[in-house]
Protein backbone atom coordinates (compact mmCIF):
# COMPACT_ATOMS: atom_id res chain seq x y z
CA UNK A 1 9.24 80.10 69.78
CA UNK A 2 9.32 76.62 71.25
CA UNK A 3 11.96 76.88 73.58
CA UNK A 4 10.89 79.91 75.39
CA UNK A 5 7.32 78.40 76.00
CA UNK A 6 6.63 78.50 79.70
CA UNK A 7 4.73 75.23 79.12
CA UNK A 8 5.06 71.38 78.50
CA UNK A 9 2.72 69.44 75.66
CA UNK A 10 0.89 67.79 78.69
CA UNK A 11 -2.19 68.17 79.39
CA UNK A 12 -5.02 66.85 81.78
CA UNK A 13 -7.84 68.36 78.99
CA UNK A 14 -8.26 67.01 75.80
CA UNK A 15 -8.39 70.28 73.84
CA UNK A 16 -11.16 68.49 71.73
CA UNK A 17 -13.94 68.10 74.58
CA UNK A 18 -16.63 70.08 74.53
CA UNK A 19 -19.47 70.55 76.51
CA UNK A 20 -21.97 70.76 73.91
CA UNK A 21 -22.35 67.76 71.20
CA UNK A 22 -20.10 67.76 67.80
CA UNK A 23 -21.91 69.98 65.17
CA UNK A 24 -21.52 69.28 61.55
CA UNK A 25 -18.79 71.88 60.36
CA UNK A 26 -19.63 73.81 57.93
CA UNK A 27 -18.10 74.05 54.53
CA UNK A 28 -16.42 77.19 52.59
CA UNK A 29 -19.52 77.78 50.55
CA UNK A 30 -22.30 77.40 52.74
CA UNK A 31 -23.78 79.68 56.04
CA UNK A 32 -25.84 78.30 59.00
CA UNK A 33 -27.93 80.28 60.84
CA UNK A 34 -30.50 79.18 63.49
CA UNK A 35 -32.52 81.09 65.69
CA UNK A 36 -34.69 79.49 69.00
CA UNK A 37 -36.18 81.15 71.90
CA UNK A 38 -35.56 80.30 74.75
CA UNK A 39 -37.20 81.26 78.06
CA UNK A 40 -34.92 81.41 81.32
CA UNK A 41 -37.09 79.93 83.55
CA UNK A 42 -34.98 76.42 85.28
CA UNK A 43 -31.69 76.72 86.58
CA UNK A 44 -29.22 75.09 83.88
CA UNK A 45 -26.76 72.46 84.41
CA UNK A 46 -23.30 73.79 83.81
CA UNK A 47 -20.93 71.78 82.65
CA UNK A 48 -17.84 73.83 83.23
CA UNK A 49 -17.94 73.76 86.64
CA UNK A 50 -13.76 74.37 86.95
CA UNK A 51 -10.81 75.94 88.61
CA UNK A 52 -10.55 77.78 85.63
CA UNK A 53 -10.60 81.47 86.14
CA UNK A 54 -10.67 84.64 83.85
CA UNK A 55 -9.26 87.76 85.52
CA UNK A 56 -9.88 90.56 86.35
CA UNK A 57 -12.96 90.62 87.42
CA UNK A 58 -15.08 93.77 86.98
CA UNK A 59 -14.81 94.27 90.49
CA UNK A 60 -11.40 94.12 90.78
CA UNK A 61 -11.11 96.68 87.91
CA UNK A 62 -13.20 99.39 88.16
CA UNK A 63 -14.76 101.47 91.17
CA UNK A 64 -18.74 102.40 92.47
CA UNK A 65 -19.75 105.82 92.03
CA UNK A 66 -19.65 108.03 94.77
CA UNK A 67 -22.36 108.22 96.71
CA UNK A 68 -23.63 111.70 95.03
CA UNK A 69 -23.06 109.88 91.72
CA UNK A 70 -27.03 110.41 90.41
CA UNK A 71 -27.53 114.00 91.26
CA UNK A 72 -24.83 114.67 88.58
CA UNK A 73 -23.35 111.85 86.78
CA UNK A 74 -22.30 113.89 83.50
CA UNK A 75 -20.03 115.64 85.81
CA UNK A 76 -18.21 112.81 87.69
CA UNK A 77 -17.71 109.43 85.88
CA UNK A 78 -14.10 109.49 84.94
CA UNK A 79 -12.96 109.58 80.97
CA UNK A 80 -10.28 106.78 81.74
CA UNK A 81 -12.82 103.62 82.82
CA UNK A 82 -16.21 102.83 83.65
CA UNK A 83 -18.26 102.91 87.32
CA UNK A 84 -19.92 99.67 88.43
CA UNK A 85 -23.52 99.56 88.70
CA UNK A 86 -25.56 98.71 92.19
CA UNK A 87 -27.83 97.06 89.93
CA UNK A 88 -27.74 95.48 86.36
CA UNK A 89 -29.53 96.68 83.25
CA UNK A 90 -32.51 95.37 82.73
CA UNK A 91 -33.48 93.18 78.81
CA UNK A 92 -35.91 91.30 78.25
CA UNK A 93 -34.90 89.78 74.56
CA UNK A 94 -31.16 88.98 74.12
CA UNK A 95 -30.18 88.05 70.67
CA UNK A 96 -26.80 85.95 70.74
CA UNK A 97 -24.72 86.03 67.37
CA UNK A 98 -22.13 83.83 67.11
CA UNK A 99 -19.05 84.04 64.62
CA UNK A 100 -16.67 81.18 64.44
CA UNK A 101 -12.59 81.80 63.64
CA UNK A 102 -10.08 79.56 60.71
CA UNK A 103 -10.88 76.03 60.78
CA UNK A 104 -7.63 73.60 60.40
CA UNK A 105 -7.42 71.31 58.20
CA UNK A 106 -7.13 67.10 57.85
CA UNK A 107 -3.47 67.63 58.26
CA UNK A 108 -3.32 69.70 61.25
CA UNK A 109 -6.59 68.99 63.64
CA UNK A 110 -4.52 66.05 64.92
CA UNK A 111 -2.05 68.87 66.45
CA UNK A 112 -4.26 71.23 67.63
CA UNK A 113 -7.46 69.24 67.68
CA UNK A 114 -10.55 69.31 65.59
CA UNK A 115 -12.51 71.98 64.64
CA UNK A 116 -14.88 72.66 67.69
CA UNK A 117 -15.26 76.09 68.11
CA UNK A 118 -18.44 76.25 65.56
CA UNK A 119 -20.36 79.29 65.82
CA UNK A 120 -23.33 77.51 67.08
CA UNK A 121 -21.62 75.82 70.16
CA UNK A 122 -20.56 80.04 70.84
CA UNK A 123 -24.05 80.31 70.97
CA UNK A 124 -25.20 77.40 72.93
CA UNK A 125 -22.51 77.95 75.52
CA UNK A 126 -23.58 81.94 75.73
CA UNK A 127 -27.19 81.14 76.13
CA UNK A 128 -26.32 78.96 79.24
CA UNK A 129 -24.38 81.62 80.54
CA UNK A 130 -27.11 84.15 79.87
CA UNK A 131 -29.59 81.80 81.81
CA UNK A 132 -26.53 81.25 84.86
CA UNK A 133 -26.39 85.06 84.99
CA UNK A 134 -30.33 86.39 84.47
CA UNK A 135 -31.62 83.94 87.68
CA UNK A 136 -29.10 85.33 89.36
CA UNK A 137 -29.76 89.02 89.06
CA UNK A 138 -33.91 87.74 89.16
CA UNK A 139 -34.73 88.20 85.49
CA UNK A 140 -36.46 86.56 83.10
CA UNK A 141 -35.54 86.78 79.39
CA UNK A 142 -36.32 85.40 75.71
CA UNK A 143 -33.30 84.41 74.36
CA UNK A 144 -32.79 84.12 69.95
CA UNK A 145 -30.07 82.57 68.31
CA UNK A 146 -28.08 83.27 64.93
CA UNK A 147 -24.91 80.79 64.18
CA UNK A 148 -23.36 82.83 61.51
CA UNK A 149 -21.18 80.22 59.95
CA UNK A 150 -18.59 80.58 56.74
CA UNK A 151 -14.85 80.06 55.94
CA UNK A 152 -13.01 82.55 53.83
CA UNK A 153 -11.14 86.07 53.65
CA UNK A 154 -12.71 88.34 56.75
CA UNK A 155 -14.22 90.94 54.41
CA UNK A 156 -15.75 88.47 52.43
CA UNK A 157 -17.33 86.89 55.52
CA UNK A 158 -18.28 90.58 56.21
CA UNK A 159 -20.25 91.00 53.39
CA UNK A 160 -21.71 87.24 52.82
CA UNK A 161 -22.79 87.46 56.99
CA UNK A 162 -24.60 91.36 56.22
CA UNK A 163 -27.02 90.16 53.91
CA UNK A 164 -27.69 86.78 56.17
CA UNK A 165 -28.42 89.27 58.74
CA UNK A 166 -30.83 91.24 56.83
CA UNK A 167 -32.81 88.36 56.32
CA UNK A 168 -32.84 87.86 60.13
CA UNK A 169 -33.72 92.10 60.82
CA UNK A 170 -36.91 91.18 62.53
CA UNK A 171 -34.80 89.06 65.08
CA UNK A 172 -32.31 92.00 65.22
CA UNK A 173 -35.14 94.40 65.28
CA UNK A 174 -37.18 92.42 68.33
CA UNK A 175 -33.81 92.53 71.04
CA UNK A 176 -32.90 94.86 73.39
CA UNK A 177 -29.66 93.28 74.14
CA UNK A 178 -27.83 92.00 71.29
CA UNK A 179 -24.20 89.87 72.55
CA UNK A 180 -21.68 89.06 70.18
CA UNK A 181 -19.68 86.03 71.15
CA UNK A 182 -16.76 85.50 68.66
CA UNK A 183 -13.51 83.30 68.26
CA UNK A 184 -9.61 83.83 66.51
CA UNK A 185 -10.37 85.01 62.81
CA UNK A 186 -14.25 85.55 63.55
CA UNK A 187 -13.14 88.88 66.50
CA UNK A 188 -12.02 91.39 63.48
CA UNK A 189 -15.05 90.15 61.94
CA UNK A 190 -17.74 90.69 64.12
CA UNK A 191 -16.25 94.08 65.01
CA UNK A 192 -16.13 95.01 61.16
CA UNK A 193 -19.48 93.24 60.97
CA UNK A 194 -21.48 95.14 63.51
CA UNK A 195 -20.01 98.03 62.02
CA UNK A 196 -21.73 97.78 58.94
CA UNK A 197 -24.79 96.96 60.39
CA UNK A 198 -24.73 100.00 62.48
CA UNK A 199 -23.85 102.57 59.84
CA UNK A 200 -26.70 100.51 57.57
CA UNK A 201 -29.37 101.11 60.40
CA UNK A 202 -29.58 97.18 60.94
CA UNK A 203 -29.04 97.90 64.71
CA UNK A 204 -30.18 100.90 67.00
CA UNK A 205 -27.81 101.68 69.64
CA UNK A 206 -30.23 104.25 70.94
CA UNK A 207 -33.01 101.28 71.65
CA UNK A 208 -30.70 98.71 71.51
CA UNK A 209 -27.30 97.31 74.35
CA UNK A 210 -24.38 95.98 72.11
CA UNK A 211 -21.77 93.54 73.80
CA UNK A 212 -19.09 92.05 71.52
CA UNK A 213 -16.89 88.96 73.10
CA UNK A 214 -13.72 88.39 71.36
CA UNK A 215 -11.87 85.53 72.24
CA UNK A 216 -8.23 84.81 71.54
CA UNK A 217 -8.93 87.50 68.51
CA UNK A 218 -6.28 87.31 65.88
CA UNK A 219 -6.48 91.20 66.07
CA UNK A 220 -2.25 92.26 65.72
CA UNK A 221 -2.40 88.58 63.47
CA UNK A 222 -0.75 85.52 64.70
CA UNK A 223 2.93 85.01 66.51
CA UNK A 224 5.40 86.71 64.51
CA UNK A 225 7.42 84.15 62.34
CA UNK A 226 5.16 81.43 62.18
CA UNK A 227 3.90 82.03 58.50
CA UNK A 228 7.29 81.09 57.40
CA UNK A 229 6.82 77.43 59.63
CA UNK A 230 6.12 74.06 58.54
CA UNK A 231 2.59 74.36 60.14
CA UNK A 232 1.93 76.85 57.44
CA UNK A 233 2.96 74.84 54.55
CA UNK A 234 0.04 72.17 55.77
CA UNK A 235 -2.51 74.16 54.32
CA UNK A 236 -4.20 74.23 50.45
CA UNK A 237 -3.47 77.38 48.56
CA UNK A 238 -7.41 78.21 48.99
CA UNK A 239 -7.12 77.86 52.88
CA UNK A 240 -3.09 79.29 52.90
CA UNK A 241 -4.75 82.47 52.00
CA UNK A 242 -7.17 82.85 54.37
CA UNK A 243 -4.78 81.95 56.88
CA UNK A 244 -1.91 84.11 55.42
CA UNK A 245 -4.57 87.34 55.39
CA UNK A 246 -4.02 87.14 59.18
CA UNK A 247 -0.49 88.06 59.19
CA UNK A 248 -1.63 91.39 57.67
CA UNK A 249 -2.96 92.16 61.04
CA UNK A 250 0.82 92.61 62.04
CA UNK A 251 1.15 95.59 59.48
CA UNK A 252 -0.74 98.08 60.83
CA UNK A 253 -0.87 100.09 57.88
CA UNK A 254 -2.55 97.35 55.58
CA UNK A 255 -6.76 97.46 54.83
CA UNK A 256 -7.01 94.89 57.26
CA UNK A 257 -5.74 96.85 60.24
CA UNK A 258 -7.27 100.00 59.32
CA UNK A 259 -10.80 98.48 59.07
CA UNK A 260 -10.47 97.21 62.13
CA UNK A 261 -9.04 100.30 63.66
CA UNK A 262 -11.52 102.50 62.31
CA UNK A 263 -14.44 99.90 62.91
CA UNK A 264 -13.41 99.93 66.50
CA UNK A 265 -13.83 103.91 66.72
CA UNK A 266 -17.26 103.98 65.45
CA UNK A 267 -18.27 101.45 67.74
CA UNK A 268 -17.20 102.61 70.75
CA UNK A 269 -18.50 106.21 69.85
CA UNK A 270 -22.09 104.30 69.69
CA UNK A 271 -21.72 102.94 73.18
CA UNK A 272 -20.81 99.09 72.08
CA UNK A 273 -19.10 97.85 74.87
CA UNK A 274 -16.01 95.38 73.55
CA UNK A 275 -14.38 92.71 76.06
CA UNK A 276 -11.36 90.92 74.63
CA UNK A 277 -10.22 87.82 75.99
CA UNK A 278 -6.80 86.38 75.36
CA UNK A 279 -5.92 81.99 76.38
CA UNK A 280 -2.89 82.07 78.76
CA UNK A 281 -0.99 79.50 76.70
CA UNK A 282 -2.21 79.88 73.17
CA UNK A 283 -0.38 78.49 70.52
CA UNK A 284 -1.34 80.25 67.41
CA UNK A 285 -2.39 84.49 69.26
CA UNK A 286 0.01 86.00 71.19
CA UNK A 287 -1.49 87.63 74.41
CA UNK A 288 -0.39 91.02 72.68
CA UNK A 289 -2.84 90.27 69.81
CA UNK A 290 -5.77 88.75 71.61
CA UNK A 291 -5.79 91.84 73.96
CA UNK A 292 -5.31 94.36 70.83
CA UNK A 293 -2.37 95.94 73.03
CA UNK A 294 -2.26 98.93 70.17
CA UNK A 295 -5.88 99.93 71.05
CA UNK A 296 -7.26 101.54 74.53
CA UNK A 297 -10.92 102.79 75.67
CA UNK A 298 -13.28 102.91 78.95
CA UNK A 299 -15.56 100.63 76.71
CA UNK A 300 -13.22 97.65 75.96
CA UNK A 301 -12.14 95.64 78.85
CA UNK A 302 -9.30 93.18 78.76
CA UNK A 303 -8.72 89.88 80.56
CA UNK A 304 -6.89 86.71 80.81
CA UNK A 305 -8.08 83.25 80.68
CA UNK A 306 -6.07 80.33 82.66
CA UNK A 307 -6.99 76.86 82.20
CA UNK A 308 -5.95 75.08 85.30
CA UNK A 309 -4.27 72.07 82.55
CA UNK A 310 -1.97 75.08 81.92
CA UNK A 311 -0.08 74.75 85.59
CA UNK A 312 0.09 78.94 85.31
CA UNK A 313 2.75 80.04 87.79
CA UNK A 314 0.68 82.05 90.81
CA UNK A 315 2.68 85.10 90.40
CA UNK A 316 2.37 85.07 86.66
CA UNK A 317 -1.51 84.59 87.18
CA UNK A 318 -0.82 88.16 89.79
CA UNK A 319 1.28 90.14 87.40
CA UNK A 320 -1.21 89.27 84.16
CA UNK A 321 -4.36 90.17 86.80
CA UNK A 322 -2.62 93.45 87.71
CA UNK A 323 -1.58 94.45 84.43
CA UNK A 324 -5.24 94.09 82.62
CA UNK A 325 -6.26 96.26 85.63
CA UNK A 326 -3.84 99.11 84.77
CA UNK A 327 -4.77 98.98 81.08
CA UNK A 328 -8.49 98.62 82.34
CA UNK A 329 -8.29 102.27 84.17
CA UNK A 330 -6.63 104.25 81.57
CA UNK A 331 -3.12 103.36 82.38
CA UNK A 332 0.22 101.72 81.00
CA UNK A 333 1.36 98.08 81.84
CA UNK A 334 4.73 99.16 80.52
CA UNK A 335 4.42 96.94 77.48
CA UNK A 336 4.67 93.92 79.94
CA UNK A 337 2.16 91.61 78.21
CA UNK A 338 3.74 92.80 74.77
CA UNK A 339 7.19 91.08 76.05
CA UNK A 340 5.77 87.96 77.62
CA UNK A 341 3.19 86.74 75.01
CA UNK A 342 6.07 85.26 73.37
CA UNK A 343 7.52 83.08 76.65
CA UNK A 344 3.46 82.23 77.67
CA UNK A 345 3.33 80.43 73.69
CA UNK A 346 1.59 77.15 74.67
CA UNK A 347 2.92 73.44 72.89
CA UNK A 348 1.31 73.35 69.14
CA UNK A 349 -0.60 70.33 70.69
CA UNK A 350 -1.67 72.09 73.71
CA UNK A 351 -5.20 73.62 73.06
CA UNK A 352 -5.05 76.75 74.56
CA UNK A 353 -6.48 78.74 71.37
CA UNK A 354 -9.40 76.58 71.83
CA UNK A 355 -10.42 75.73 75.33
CA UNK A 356 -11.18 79.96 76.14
CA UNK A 357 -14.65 79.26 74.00
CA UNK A 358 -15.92 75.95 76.20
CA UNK A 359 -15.71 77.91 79.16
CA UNK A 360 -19.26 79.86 80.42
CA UNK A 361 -17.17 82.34 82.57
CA UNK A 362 -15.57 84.04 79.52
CA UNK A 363 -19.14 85.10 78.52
CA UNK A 364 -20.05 85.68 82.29
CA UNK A 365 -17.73 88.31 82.93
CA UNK A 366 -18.19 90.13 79.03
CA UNK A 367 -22.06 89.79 80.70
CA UNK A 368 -20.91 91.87 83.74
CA UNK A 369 -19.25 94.40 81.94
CA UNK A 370 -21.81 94.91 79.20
CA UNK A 371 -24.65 95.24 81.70
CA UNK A 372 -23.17 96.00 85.32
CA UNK A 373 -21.30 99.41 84.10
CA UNK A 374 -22.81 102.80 83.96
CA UNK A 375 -22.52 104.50 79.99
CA UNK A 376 -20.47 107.48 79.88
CA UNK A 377 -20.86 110.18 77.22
CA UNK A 378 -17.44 111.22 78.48
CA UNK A 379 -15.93 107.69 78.04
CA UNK A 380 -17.84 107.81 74.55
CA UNK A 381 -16.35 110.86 73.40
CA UNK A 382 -13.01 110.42 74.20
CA UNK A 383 -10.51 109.05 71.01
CA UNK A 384 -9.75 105.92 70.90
CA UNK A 385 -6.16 105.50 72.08
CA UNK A 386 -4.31 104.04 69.52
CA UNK A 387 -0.56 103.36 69.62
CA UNK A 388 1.03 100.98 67.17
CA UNK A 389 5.18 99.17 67.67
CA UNK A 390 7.11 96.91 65.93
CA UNK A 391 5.82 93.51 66.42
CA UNK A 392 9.84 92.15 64.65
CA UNK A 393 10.92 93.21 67.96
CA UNK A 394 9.13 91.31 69.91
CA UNK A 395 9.76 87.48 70.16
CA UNK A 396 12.87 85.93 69.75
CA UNK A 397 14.17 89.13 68.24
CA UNK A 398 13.61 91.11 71.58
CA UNK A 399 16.47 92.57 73.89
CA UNK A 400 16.12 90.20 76.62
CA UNK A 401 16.90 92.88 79.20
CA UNK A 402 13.63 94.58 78.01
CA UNK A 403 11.31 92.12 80.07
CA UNK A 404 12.64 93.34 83.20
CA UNK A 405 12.57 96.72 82.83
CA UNK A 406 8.83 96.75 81.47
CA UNK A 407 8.56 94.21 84.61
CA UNK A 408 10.10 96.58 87.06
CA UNK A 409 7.86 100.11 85.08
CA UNK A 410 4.71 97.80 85.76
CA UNK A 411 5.55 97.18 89.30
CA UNK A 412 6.20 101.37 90.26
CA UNK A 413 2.77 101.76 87.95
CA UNK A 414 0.81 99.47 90.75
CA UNK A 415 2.26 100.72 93.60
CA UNK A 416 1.31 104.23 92.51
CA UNK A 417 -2.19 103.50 91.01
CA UNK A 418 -3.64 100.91 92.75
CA UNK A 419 -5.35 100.49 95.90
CA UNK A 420 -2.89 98.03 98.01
CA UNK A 421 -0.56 98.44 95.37
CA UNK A 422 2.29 97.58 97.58
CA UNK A 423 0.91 94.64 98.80
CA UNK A 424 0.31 93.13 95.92
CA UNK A 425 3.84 93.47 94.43
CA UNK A 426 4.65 91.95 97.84
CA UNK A 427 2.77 88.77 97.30
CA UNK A 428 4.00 88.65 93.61
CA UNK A 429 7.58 88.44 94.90
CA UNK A 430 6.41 85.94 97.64
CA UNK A 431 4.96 83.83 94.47
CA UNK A 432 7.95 84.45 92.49
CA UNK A 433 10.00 82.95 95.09
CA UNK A 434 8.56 80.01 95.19
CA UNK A 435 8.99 79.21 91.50
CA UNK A 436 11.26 76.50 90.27
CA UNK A 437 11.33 76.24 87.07
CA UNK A 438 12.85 73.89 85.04
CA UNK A 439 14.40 74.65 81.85
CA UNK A 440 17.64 76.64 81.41
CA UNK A 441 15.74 79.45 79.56
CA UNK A 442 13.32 80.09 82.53
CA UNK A 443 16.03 79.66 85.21
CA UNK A 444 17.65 82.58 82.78
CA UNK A 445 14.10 84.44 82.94
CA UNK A 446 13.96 84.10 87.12
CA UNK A 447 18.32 84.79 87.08
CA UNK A 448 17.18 88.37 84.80
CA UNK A 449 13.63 88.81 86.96
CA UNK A 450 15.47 88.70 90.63
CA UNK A 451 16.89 91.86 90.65
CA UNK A 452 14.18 94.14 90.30
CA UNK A 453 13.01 93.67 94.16
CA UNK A 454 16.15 95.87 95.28
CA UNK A 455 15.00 98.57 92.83
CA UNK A 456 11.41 98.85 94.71
């Protein structure tokens, strides 16, 4: 997997910073939850001020209404995506729940760095965001916290997190925006999680808004191969099977998948609007996974993070934009991001699973698209569009001829769906140009890539 990476083990970050202070981890037997209003009344400090960017936006995705949009809505907003709103919905109490992923152990935190991404900092960082993003649209809201926090098999933490939450229903009860923020292991198990407490009658979607933020979600499990690697043989039997319950994800006929699967129906028929969030140069999801590339609906968006420390080729950054836009409206990237993941795998010591969390414009744009899109009983009634493939050919085991023709579908796909379509293949082969990259691999990539211009 190594030598296709499109990335070096430098870095300008240290993939251990945060911008919140080191919380006590938890350990396998125990669960912390907190819970603290907080008024939005002072302009935070944010500390991720950053080139970073997460694309698309919502705005480059999906469309206004036309301007006879209100006199009958049922009739015109389209089954495929979601129309932006001219104005925001309005909550006064926003109740954040955070769900952390797998925690490394002793052996490998000095590879991938120490285990940061706590549920609480989730929470912390989506409260500042919530307070960036309410003065700007001029409201004023309470904001509660819950820091769900356990280790262990994800329908296990399922259970043990319901009856936490139970003892937190008049928290649940008291918000009319509940946001989800959720990392790696913990995305499958907020989705199963809010699941449960929907069908229970925990949660009212009729009263109450439902966002769910999954970042770098281990939902299709982890690169394919790497439970038979060295990095795998670090961990204790008790932790090895947690870990090794992930690679389940990749059959999508085990109990795993299908609770996911048919957790993900049931929420989007209740209006729960999903935004996954895949790391450019993760080392442990592939894109494929973090973006659930089996799975399509109006009500999940998908997007990219790039961490400038990354050194993302512009025209990848273009092709990855365009691509979440496509599968954003309904439509087929040509299984592009299936075949790249594997080339985008960052160094083992890079960070990239972890750095997506730290940053408050993740949770600003799942913000946007929770609150700035119209609902759509015709978006809510349509099937989830679910189309699973053989993850062993994918990787290393792929036809390398394949990324160039899913390359050159995704290409004819913009040009024929998107506004400036042309243009923007134009500037992707003006980008491409100007790559040099340095390994013989990539040179191979760029040799195999140039020839789809003369077939535009």
């Amino acid at each position: 997997m190594s030598k296709w990476s499109l990335w070096t083990s430098q870095s300008t970050t240290n993939p251990t910073e945060s911008p919140i202070d080191h919380q006590k981890q938890p350990d396998a037997a125990k669960s912390n939850v907190s819970s603290s209003p907080t008024p939005s009344i002072n302009k935070p400090q944010d500390p991720n001020i950053s080139n970073n960017i997460v694309l698309p936006s919502i705005e480059e995705s999906l469309n206004k209404p036309p301007i006879y949009y209100n006199f009958i809505p049922s009739l015109l907003i389209p089954s495929n995506s979601l129309y932006i709103k001219s104005k925001p919905t309005v909550f006064k109490r926003v109740l954040i729940i955070g769900v952390h992923g797998f925690f490394p152990n002793k052996m490998i935190r000095p590879l991938i760095g120490a285990p940061t991404g706590t549920s609480m900092k989730f929470t912390q960082v989506a409260e500042m965001a919530i307070q960036n993003w309410s003065l700007e649209n001029n409201m004023k809201v309470e904001i509660q916290k819950i820091a769900l926090e356990k280790e262990g098999k994800i329908l296990n933490r399922v259970d043990f997190f319901f009856e936490i939450l139970k003892n937190s229903i008049d928290d649940i009860k008291k918000a009319d925006f509940i946001f989800v923020c959720s990392h790696s292991q913990g995305c499958p198990v907020s989705i199963i999680l809010m699941n449960k407490l929907i069908e229970f009658g925990l949660v009212n979607t009729n009263l109450q808004k439902i966002s769910i933020l999954g970042m770098a979600g281990i939902n299709i499990g982890p690169f394919y191969g790497m439970d038979k690697s060295l990095f795998m043989r670090a961990y204790s039997t008790i932790e090895n099977d947690s870990l090794m319950e992930l690679f389940k994800f990749q059959n999508f006929e085990s109990l795993q998948s299908r609770k996911l699967l048919e957790s993900l129906k049931k929420l989007v028929i209740n209006d729960v609007k999903i935004i996954l969030v895949g790391s450019i140069d993760d080392q442990l999801v592939p894109l494929y996974s973090a973006l659930a590339s089996h799975i399509q609906h109006p009500n999940i968006f998908k997007a990219v993070y790039i961490d400038t420390s990354s050194n993302t080729p512009s025209f990848l950054s273009r092709i990855l934009k365009l691509s979440c836009i496509l599968i954003n409206n309904g439509y087929s990237d040509h299984d592009f991001i299936k075949e790249i993941s594997t080339p985008l795998a960052g160094p083992i010591t890079g960070g990239g699973h972890s750095r997506i969390y730290n940053d408050s414009k993740v949770y600003k744009l799942a913000l946007d698209f929770s609150l700035k899109t119209y609902s759509s009983s015709n978006a809510i009634n349509q099937s989830l569009k679910f189309k699973p493939f053989d993850i062993t050919k994918l990787g290393n085991n792929s036809n390398p001829f394949i990324l160039p023709w899913c390359t050159r579908g995704l290409f004819f796909e913009v040009i024929k769906k998107l506004p400036n379509g042309r243009n923007e293949i134009d500037n992707v082969f003006n980008e491409f140009n100007q790559w040099n990259p340095q390994s013989k691999i990539l040179k191979n990539v760029k040799y195999r890539l140039n020839g789809i211009k003369a077939k535009l």
